[in-house]
C-alpha atoms as a PDB file:
ATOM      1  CA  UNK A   1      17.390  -1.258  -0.354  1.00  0.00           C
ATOM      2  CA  UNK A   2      14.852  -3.833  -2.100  1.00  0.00           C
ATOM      3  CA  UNK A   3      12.834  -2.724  -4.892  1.00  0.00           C
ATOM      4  CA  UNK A   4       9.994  -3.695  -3.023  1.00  0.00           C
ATOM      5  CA  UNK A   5      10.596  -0.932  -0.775  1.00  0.00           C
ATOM      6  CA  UNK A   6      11.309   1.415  -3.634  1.00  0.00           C
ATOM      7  CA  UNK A   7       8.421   0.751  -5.875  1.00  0.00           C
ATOM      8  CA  UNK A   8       5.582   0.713  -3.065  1.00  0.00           C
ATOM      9  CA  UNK A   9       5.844   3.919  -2.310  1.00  0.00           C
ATOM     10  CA  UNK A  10       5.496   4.594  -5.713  1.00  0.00           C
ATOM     11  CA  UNK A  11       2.127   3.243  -5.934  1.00  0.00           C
ATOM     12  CA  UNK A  12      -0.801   4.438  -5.031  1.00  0.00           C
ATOM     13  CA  UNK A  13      -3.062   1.254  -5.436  1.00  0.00           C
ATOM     14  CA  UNK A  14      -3.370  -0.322  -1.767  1.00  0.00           C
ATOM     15  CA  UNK A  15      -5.463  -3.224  -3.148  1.00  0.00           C
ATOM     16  CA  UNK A  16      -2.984  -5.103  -3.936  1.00  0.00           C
ATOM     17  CA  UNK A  17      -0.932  -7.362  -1.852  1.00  0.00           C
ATOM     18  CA  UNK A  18       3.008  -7.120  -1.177  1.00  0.00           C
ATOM     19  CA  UNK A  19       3.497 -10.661  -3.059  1.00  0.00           C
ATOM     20  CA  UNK A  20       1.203  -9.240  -6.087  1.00  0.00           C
ATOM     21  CA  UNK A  21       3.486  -6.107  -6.331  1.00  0.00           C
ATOM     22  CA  UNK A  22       6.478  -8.673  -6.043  1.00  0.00           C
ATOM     23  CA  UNK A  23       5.620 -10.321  -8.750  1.00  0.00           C
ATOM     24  CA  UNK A  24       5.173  -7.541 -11.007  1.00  0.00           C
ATOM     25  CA  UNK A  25       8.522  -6.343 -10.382  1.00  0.00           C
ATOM     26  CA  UNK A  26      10.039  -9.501 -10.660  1.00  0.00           C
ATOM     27  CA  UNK A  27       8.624  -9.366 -14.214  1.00  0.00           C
ATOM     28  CA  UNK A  28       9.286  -5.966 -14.218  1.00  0.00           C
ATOM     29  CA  UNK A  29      12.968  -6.656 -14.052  1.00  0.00           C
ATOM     30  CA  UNK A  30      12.766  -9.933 -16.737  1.00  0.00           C
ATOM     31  CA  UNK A  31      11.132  -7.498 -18.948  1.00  0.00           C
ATOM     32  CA  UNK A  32      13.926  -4.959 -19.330  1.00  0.00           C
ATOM     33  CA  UNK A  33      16.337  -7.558 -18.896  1.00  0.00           C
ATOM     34  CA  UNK A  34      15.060  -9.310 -22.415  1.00  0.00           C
ATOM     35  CA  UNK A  35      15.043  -5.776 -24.112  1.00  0.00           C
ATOM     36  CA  UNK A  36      18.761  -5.890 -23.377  1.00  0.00           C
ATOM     37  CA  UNK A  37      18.949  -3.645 -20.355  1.00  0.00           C
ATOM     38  CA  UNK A  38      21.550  -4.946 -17.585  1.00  0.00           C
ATOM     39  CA  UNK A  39      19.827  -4.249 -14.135  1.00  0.00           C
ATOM     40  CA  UNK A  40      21.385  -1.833 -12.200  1.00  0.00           C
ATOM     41  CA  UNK A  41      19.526  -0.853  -9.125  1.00  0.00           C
ATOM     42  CA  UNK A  42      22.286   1.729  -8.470  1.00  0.00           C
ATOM     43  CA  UNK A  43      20.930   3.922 -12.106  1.00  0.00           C
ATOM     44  CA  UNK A  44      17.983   5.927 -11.183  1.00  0.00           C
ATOM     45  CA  UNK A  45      16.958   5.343 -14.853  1.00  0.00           C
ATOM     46  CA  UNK A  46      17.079   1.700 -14.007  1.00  0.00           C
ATOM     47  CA  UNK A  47      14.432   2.275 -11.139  1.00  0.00           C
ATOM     48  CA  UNK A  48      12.447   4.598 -12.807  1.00  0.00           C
ATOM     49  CA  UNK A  49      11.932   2.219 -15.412  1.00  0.00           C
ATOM     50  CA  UNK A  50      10.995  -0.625 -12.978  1.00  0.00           C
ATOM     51  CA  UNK A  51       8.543   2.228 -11.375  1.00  0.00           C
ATOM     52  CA  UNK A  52       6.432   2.424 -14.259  1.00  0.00           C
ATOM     53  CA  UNK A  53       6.370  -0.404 -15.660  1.00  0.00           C
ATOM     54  CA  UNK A  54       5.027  -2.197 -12.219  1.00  0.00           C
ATOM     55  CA  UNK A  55       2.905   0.417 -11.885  1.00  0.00           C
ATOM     56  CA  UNK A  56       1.303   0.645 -15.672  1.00  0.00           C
ATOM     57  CA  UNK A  57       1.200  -3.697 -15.053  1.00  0.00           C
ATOM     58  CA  UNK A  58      -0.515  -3.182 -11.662  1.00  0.00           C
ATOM     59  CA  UNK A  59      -2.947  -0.596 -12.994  1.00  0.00           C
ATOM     60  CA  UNK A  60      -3.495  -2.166 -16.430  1.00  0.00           C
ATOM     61  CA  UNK A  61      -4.645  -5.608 -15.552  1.00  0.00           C
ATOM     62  CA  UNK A  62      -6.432  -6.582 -18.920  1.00  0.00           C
ATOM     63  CA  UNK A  63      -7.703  -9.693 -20.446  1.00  0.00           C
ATOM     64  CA  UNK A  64      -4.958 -11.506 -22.839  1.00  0.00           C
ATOM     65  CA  UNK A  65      -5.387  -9.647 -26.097  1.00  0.00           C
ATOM     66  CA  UNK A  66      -5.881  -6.402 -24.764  1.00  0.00           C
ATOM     67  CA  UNK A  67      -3.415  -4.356 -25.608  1.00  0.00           C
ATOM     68  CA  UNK A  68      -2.366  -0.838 -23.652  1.00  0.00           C
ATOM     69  CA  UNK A  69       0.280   1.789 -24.492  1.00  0.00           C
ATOM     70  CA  UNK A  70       3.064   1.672 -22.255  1.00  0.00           C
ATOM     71  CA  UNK A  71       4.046   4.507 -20.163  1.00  0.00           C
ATOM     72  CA  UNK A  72       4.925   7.562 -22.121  1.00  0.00           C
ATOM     73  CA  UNK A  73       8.453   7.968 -21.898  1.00  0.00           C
ATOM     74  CA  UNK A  74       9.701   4.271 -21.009  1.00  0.00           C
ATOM     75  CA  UNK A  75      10.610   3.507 -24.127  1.00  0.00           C
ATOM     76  CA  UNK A  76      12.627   6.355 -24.606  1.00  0.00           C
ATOM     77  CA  UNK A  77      14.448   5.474 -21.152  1.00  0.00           C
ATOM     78  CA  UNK A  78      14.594   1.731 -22.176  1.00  0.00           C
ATOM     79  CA  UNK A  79      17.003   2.583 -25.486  1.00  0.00           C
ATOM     80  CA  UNK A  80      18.852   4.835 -23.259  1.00  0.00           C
ATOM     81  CA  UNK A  81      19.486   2.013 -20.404  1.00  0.00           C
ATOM     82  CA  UNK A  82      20.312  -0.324 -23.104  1.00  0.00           C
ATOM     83  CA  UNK A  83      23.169   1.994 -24.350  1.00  0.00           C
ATOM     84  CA  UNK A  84      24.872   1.994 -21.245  1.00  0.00           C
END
């Protein structure tokens, strides 16, 4: 399954268009790949982590400079996934 079809139902914003919530996956995925995590859509860790942080970057669209707290508990999940 795509994580398109994983992480939409995982959202509850339906302003935003399939190709919008592509994208933030996409850079979803390049995210925790540069932390060091190795993508693994087989780890629900792995998902969950894609899961919030499309949906914090969907719900959290700031102006450069703003800055935001990520999700509580993705860091924690991100040091985990990068152990593996």
């Amino acid at each position: 399954m795509a994580l398109i079809d994983i992480v939409l139902p995982y959202i509850r914003d339906d302003s935003s268009s399939t190709e919008e919530i592509q994208s933030i996956i996409d850079s979803a995925v390049a995210y925790l790949t540069n932390a060091g995590v190795t993508e693994d859509e087989t780890n629900p860790l792995y998902i969950l982590a894609v899961k919030m942080l499309t949906v914090h970057w969907n719900e959290n669209r700031e102006p450069i400079g703003s800055t935001s707290k990520i999700a509580f508990g993705l860091e924690g999940i991100i040091t985990q996934l990068q152990n593996i």
